[in-house]
PDB file of N, CA and C in Angstrom:
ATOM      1  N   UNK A   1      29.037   6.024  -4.254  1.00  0.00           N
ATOM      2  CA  UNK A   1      29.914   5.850  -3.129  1.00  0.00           C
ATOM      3  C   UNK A   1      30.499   7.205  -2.785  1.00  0.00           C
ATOM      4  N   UNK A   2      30.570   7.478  -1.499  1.00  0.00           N
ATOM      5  CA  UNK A   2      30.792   8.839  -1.001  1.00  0.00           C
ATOM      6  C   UNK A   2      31.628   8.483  -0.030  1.00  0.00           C
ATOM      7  N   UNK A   3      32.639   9.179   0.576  1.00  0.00           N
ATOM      8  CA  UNK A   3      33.432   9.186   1.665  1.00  0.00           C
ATOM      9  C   UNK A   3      33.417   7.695   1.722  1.00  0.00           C
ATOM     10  N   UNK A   4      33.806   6.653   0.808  1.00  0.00           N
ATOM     11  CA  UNK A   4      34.102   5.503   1.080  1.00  0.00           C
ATOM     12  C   UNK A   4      33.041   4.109   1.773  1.00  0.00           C
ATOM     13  N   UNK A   5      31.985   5.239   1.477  1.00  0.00           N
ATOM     14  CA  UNK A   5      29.949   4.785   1.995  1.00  0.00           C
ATOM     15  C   UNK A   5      29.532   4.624   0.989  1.00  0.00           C
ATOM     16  N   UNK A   6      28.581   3.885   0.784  1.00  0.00           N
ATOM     17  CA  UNK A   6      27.712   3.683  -0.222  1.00  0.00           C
ATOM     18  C   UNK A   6      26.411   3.805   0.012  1.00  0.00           C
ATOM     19  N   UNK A   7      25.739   4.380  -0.520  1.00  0.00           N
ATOM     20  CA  UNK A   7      24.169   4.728  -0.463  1.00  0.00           C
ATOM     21  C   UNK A   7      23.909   4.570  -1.185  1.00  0.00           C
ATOM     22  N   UNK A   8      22.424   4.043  -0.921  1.00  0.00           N
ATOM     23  CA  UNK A   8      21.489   3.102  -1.777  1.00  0.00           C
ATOM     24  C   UNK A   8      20.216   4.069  -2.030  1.00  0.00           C
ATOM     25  N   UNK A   9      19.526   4.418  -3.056  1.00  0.00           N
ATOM     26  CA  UNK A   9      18.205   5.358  -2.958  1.00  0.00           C
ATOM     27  C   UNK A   9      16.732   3.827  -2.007  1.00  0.00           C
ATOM     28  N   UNK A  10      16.209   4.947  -1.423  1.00  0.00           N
ATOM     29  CA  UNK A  10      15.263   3.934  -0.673  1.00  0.00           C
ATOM     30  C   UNK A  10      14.059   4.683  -1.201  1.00  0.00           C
ATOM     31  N   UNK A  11      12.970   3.874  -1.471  1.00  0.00           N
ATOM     32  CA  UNK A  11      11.883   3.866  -1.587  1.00  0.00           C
ATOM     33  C   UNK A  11      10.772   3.896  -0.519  1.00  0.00           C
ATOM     34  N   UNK A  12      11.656   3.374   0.774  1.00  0.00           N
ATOM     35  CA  UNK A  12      10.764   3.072   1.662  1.00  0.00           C
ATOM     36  C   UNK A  12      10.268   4.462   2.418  1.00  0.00           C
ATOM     37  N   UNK A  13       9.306   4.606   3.418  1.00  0.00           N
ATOM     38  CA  UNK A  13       9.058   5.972   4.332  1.00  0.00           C
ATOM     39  C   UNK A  13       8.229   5.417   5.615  1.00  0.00           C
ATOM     40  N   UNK A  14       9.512   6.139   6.238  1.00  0.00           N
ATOM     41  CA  UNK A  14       8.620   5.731   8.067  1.00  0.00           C
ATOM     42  C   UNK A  14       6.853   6.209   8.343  1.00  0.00           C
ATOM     43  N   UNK A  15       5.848   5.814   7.863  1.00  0.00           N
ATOM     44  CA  UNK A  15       4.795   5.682   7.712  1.00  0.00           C
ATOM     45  C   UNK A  15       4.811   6.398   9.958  1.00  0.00           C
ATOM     46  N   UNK A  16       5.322   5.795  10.447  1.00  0.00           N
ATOM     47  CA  UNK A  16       5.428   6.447  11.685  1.00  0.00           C
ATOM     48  C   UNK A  16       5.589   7.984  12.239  1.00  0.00           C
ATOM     49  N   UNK A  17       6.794   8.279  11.363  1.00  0.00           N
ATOM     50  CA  UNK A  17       7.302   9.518  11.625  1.00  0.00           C
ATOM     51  C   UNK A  17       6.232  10.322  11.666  1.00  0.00           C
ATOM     52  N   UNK A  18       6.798  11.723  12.367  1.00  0.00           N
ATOM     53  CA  UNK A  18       5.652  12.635  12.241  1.00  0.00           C
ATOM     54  C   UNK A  18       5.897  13.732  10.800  1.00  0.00           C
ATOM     55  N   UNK A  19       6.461  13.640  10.198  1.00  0.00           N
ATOM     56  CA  UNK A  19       6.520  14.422   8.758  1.00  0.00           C
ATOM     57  C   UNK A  19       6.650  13.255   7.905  1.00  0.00           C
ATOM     58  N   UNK A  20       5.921  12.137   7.903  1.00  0.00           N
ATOM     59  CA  UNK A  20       5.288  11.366   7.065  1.00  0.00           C
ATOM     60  C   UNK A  20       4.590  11.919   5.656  1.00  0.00           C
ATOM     61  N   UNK A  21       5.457  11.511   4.596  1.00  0.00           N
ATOM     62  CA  UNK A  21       4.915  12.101   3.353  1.00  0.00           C
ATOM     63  C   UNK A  21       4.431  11.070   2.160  1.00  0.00           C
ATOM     64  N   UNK A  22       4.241  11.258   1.472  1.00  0.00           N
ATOM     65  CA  UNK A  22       3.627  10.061   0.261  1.00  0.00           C
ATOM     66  C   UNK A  22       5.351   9.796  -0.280  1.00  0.00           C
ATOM     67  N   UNK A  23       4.918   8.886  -0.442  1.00  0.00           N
ATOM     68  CA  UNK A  23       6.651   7.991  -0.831  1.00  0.00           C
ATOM     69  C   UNK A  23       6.968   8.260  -2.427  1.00  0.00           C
ATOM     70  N   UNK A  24       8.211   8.530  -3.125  1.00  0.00           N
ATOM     71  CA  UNK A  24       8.094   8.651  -4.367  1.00  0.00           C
ATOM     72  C   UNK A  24       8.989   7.594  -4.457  1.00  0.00           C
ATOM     73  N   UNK A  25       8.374   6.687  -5.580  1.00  0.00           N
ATOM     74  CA  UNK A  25       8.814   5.888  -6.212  1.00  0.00           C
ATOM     75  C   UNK A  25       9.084   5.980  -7.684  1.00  0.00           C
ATOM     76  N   UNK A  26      10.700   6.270  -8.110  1.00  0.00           N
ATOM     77  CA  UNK A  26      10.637   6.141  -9.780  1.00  0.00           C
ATOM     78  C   UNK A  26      11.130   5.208 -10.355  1.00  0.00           C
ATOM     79  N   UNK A  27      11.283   4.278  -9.941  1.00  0.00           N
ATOM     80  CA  UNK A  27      11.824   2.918 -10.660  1.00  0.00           C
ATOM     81  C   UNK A  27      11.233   1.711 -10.075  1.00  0.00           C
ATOM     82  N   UNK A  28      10.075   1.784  -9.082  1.00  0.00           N
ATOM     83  CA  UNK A  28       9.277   0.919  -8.878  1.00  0.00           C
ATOM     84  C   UNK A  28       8.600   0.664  -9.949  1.00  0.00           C
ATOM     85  N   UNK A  29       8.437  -1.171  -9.851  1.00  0.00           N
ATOM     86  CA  UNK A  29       7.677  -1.863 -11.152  1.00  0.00           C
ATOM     87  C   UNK A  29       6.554  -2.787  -9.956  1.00  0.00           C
ATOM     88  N   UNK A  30       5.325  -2.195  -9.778  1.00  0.00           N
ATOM     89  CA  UNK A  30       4.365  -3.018  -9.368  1.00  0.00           C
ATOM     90  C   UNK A  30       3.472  -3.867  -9.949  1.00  0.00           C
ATOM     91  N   UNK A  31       4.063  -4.893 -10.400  1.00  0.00           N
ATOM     92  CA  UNK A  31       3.010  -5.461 -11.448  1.00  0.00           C
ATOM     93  C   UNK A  31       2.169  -7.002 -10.392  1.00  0.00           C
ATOM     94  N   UNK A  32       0.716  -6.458 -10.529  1.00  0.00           N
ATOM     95  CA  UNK A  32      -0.029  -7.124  -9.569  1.00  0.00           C
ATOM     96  C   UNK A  32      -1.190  -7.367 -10.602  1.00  0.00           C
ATOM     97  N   UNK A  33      -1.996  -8.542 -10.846  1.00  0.00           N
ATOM     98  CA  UNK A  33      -2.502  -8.803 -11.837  1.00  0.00           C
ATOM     99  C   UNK A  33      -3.350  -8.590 -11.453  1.00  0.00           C
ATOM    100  N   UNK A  34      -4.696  -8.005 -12.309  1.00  0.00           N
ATOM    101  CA  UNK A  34      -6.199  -7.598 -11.626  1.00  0.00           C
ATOM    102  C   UNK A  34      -7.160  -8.335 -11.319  1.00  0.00           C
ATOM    103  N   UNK A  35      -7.317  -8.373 -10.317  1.00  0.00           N
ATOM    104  CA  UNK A  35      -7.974  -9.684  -9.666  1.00  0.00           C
ATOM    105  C   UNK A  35      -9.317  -9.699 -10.328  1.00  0.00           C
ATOM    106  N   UNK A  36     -10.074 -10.688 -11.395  1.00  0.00           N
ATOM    107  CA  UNK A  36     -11.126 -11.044 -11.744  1.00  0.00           C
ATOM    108  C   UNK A  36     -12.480 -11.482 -10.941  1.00  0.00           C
ATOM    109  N   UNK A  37     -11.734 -12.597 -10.401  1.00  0.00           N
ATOM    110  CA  UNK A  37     -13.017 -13.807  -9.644  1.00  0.00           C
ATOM    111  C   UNK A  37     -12.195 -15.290 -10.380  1.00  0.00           C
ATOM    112  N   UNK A  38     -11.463 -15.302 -11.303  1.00  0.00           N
ATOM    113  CA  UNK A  38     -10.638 -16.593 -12.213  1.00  0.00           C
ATOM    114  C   UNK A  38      -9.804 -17.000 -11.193  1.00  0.00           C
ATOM    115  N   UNK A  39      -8.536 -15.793 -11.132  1.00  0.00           N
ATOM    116  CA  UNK A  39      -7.554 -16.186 -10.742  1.00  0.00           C
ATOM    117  C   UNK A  39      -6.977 -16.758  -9.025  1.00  0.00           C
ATOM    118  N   UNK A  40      -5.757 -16.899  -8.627  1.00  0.00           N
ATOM    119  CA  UNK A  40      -5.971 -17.994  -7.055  1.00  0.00           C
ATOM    120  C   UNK A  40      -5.818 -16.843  -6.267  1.00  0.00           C
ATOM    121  N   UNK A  41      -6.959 -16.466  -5.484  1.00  0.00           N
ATOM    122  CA  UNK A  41      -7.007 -15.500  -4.957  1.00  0.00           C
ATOM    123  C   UNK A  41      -5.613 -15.155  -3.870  1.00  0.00           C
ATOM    124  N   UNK A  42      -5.299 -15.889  -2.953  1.00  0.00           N
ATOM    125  CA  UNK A  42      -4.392 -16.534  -2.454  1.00  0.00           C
ATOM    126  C   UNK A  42      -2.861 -15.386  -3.113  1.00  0.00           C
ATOM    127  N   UNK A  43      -2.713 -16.260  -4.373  1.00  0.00           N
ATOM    128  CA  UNK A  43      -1.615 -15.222  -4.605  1.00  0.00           C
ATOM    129  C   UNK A  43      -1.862 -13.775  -5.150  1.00  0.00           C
ATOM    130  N   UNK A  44      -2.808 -13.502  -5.181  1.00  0.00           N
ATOM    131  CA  UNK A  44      -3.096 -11.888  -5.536  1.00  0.00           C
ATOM    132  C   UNK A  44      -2.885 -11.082  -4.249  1.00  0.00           C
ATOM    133  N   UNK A  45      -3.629 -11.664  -3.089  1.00  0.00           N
ATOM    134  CA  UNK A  45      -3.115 -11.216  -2.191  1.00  0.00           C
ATOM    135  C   UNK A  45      -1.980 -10.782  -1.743  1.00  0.00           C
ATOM    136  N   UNK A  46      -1.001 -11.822  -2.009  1.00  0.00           N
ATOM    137  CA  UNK A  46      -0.082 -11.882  -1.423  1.00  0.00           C
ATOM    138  C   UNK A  46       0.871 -11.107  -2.189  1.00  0.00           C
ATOM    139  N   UNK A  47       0.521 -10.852  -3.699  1.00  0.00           N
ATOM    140  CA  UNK A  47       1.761  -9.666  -4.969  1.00  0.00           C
ATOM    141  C   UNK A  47       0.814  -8.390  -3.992  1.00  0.00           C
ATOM    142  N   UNK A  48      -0.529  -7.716  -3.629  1.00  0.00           N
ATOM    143  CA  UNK A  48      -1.557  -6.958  -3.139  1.00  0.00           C
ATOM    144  C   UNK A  48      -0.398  -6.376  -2.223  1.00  0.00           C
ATOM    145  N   UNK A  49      -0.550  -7.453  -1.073  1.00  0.00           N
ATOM    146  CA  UNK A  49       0.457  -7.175  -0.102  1.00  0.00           C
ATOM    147  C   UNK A  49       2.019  -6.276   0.336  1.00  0.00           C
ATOM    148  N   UNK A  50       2.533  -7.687  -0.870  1.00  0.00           N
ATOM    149  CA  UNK A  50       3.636  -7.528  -1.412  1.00  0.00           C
ATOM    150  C   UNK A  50       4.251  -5.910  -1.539  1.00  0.00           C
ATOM    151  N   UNK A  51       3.377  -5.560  -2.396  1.00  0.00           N
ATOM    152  CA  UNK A  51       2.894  -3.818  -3.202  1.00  0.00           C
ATOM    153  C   UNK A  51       3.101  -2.945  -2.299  1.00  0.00           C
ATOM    154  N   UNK A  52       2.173  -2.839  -0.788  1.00  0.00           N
ATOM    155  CA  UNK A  52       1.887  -1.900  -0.324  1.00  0.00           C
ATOM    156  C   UNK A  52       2.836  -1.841   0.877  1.00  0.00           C
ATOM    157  N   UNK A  53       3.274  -3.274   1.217  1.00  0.00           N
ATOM    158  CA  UNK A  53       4.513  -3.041   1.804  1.00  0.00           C
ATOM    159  C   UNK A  53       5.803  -2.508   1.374  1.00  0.00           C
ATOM    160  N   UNK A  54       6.198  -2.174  -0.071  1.00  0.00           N
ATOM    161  CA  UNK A  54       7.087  -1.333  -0.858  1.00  0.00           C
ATOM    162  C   UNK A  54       6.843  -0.427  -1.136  1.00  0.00           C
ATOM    163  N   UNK A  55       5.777   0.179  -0.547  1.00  0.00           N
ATOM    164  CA  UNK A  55       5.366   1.367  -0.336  1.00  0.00           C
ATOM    165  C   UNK A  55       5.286   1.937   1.240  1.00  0.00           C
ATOM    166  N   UNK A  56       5.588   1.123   1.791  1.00  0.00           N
ATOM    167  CA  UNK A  56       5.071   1.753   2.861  1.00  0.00           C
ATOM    168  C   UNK A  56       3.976   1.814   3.598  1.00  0.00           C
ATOM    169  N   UNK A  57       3.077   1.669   3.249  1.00  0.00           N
ATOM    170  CA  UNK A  57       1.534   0.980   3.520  1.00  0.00           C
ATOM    171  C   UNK A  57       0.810   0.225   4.114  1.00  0.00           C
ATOM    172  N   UNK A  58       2.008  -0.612   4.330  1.00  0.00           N
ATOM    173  CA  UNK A  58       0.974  -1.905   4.930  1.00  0.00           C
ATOM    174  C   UNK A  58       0.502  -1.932   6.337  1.00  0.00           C
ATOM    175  N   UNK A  59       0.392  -0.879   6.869  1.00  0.00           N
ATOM    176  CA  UNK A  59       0.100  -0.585   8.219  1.00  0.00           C
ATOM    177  C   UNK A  59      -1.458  -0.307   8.005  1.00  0.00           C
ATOM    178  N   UNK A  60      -2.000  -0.115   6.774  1.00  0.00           N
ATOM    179  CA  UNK A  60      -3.177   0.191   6.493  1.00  0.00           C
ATOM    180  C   UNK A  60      -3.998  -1.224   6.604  1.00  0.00           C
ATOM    181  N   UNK A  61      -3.395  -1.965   6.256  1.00  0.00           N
ATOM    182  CA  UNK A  61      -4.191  -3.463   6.479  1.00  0.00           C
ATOM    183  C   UNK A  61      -4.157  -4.482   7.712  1.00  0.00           C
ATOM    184  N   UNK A  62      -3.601  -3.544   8.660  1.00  0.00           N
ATOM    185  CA  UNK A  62      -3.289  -3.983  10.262  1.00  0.00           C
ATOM    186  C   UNK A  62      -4.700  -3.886  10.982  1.00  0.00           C
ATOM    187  N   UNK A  63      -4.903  -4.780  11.721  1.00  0.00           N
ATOM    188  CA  UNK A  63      -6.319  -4.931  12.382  1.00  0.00           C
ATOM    189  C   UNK A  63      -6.108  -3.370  13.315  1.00  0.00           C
ATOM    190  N   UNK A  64      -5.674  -2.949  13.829  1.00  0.00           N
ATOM    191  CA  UNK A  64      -5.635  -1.528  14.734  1.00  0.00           C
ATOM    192  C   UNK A  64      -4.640  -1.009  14.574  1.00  0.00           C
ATOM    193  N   UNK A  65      -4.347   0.539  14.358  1.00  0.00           N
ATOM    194  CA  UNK A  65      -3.865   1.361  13.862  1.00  0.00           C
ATOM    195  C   UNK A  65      -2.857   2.074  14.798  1.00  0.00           C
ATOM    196  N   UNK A  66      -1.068   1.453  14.531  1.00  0.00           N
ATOM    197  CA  UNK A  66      -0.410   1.715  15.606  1.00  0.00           C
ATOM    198  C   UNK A  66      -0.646   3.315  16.559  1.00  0.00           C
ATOM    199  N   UNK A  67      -0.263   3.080  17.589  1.00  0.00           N
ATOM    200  CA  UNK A  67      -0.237   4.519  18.339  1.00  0.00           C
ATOM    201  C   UNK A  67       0.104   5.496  18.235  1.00  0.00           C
ATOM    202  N   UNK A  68       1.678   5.057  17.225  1.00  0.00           N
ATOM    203  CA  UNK A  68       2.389   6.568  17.283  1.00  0.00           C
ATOM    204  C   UNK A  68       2.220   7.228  15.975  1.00  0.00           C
ATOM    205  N   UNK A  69       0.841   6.448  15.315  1.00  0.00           N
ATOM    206  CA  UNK A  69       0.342   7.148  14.198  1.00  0.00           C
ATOM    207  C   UNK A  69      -0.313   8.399  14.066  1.00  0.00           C
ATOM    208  N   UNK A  70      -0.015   9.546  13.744  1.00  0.00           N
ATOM    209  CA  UNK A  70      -1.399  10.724  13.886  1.00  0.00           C
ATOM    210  C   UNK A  70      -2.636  10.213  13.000  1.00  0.00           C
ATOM    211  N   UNK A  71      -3.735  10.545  13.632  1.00  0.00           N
ATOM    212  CA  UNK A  71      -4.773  10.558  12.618  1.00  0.00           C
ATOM    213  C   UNK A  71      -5.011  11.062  11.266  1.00  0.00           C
ATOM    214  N   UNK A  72      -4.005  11.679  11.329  1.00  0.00           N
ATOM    215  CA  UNK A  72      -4.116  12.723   9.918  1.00  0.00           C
ATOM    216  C   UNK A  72      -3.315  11.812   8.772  1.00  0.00           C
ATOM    217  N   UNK A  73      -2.193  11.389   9.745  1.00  0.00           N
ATOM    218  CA  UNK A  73      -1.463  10.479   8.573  1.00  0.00           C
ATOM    219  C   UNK A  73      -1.587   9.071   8.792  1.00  0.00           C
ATOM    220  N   UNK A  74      -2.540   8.678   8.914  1.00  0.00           N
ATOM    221  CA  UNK A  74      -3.395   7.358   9.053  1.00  0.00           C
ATOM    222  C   UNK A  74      -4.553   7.250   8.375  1.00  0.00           C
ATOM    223  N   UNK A  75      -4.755   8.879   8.361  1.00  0.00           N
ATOM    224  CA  UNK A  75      -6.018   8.668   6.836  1.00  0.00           C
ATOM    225  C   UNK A  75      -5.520   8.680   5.758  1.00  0.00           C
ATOM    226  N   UNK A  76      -4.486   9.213   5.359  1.00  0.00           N
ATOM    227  CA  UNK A  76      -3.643   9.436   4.017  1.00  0.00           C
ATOM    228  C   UNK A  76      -3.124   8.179   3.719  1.00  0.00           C
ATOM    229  N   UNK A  77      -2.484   7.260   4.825  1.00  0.00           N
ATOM    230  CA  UNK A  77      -1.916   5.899   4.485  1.00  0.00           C
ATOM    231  C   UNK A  77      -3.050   4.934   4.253  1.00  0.00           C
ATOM    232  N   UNK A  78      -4.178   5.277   4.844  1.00  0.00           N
ATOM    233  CA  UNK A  78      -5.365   4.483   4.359  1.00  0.00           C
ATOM    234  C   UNK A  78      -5.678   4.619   3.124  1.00  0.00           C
ATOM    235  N   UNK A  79      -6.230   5.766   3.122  1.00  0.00           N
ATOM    236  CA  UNK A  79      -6.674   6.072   1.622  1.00  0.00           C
ATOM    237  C   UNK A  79      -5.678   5.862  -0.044  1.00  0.00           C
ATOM    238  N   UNK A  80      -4.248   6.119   0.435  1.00  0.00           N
ATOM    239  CA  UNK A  80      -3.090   5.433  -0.312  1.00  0.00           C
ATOM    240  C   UNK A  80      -3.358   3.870  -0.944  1.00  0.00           C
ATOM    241  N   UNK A  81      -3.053   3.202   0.750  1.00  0.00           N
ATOM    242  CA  UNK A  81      -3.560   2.214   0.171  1.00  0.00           C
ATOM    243  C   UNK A  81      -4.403   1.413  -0.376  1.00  0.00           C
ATOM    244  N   UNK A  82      -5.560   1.894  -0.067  1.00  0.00           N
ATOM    245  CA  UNK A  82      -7.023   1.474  -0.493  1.00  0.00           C
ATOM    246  C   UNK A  82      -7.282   1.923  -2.433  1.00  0.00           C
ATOM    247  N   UNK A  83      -6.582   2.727  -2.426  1.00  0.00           N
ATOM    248  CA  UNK A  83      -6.788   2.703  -3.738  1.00  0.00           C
ATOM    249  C   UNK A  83      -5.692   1.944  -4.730  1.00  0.00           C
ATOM    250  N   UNK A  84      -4.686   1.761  -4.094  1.00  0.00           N
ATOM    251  CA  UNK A  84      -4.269   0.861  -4.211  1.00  0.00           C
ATOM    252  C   UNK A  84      -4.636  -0.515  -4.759  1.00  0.00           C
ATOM    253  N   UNK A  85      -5.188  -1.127  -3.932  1.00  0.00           N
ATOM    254  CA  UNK A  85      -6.040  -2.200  -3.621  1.00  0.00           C
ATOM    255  C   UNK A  85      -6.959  -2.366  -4.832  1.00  0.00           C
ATOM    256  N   UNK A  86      -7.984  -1.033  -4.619  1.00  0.00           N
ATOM    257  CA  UNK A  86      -8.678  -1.576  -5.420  1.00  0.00           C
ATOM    258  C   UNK A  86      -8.602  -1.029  -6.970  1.00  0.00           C
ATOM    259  N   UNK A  87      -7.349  -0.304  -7.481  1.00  0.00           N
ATOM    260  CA  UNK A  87      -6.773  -0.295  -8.460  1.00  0.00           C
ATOM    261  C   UNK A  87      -6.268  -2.029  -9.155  1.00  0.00           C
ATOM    262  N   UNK A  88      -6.172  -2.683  -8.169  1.00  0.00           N
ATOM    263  CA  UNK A  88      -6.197  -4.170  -8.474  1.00  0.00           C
ATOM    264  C   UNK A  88      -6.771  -5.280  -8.749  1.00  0.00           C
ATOM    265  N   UNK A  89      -8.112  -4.237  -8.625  1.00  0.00           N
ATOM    266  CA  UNK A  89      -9.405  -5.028  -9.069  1.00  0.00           C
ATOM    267  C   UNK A  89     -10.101  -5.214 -10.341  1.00  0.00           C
ATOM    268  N   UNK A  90     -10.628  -6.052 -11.182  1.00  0.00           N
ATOM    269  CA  UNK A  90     -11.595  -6.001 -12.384  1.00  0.00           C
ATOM    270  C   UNK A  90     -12.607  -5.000 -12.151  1.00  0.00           C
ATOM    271  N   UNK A  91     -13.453  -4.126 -13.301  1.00  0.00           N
ATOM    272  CA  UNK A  91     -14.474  -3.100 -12.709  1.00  0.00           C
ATOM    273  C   UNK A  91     -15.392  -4.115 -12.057  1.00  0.00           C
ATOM    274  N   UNK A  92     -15.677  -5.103 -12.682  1.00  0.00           N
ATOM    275  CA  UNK A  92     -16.759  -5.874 -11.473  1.00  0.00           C
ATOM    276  C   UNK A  92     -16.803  -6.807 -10.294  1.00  0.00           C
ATOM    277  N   UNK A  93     -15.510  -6.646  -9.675  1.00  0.00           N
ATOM    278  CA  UNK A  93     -14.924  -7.140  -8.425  1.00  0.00           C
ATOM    279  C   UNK A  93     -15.048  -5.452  -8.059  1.00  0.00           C
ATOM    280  N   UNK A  94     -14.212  -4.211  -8.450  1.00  0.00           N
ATOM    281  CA  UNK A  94     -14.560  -3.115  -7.805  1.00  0.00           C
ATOM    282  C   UNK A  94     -16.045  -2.447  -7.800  1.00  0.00           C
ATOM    283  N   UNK A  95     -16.890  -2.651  -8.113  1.00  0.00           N
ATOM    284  CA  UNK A  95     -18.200  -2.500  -8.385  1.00  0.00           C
ATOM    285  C   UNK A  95     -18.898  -3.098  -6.599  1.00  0.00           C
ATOM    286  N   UNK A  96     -18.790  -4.287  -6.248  1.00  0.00           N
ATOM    287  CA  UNK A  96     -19.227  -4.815  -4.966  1.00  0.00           C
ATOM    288  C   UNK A  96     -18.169  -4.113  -4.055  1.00  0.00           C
ATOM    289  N   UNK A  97     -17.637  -3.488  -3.749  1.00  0.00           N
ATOM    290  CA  UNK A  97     -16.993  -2.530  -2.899  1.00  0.00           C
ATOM    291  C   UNK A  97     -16.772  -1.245  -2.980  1.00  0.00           C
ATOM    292  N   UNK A  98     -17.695  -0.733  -4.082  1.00  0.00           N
ATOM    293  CA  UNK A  98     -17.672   0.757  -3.890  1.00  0.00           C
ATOM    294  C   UNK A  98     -18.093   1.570  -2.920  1.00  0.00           C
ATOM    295  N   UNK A  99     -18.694   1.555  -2.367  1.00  0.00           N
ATOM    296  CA  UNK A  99     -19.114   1.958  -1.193  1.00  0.00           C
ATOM    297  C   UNK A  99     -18.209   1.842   0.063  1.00  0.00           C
ATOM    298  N   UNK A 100     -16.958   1.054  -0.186  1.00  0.00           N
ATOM    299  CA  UNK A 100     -15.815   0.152   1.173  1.00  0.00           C
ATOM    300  C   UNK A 100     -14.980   1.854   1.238  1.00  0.00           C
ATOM    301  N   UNK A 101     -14.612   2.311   2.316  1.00  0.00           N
ATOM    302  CA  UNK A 101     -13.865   3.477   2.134  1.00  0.00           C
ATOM    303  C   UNK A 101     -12.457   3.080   3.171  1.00  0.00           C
ATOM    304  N   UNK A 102     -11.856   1.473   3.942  1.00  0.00           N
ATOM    305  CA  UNK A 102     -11.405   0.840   4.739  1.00  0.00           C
ATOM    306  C   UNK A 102     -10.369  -0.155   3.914  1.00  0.00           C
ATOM    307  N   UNK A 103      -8.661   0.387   3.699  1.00  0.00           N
ATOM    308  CA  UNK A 103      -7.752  -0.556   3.169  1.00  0.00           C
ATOM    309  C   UNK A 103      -7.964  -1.979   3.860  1.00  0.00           C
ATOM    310  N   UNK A 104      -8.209  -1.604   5.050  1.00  0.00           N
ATOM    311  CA  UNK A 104      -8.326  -3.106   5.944  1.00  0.00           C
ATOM    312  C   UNK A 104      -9.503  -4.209   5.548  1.00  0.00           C
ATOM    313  N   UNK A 105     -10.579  -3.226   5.417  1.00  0.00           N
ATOM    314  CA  UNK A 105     -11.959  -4.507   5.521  1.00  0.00           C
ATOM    315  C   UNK A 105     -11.988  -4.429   3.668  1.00  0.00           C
ATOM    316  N   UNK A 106     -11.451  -3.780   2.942  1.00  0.00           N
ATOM    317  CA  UNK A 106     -11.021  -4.482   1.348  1.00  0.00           C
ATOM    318  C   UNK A 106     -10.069  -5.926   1.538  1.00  0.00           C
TER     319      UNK A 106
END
């Protein structure tokens, strides 16, 4: 508490802005279970999701890629999240998408 304000540390980052940087997170706990082929796909998605929107990210899994995005930092938020993603995978769920280089069509 400062001048009678309180500030909160944020994790979040305007993925918009134009000095868009990789977000640091040190007390984020992402625990997203690695998707096999077993488990309900359904909710993996949705902790998947969950994830990359607390990061900042989830603009990467948007069918078209807002406007006031630069290209430059639309590949970085892609590629962020995509590994992401498939950091969430079993090696043989990531094995049939190696070749995918698209947070979206993962």
């Amino acid at each position: 508490m400062v001048d009678g304000k309180v500030y909160k540390p944020s994790t979040s980052v305007d993925p918009t802005s134009p000095s868009w940087a990789r977000p640091v997170l040190t007390n984020a706990r992402l625990a997203v279970e690695v998707f096999d082929g077993t488990c309900h796909f359904g909710m993996w998605q949705c902790e998947v999701l969950d994830a990359l929107f607390q990061q900042g990210l989830d603009i990467a899994v948007e069918e078209s890629k807002p406007e006031d995005v630069e290209e430059r930092n639309s590949l970085t938020i892609n590629r962020l999240a995509f590994s992401i993603v498939r950091s969430c995978l079993s090696r043989e769920q990531r094995y049939a998408f190696s070749k995918e280089t698209s947070a979206y069509k993962l």
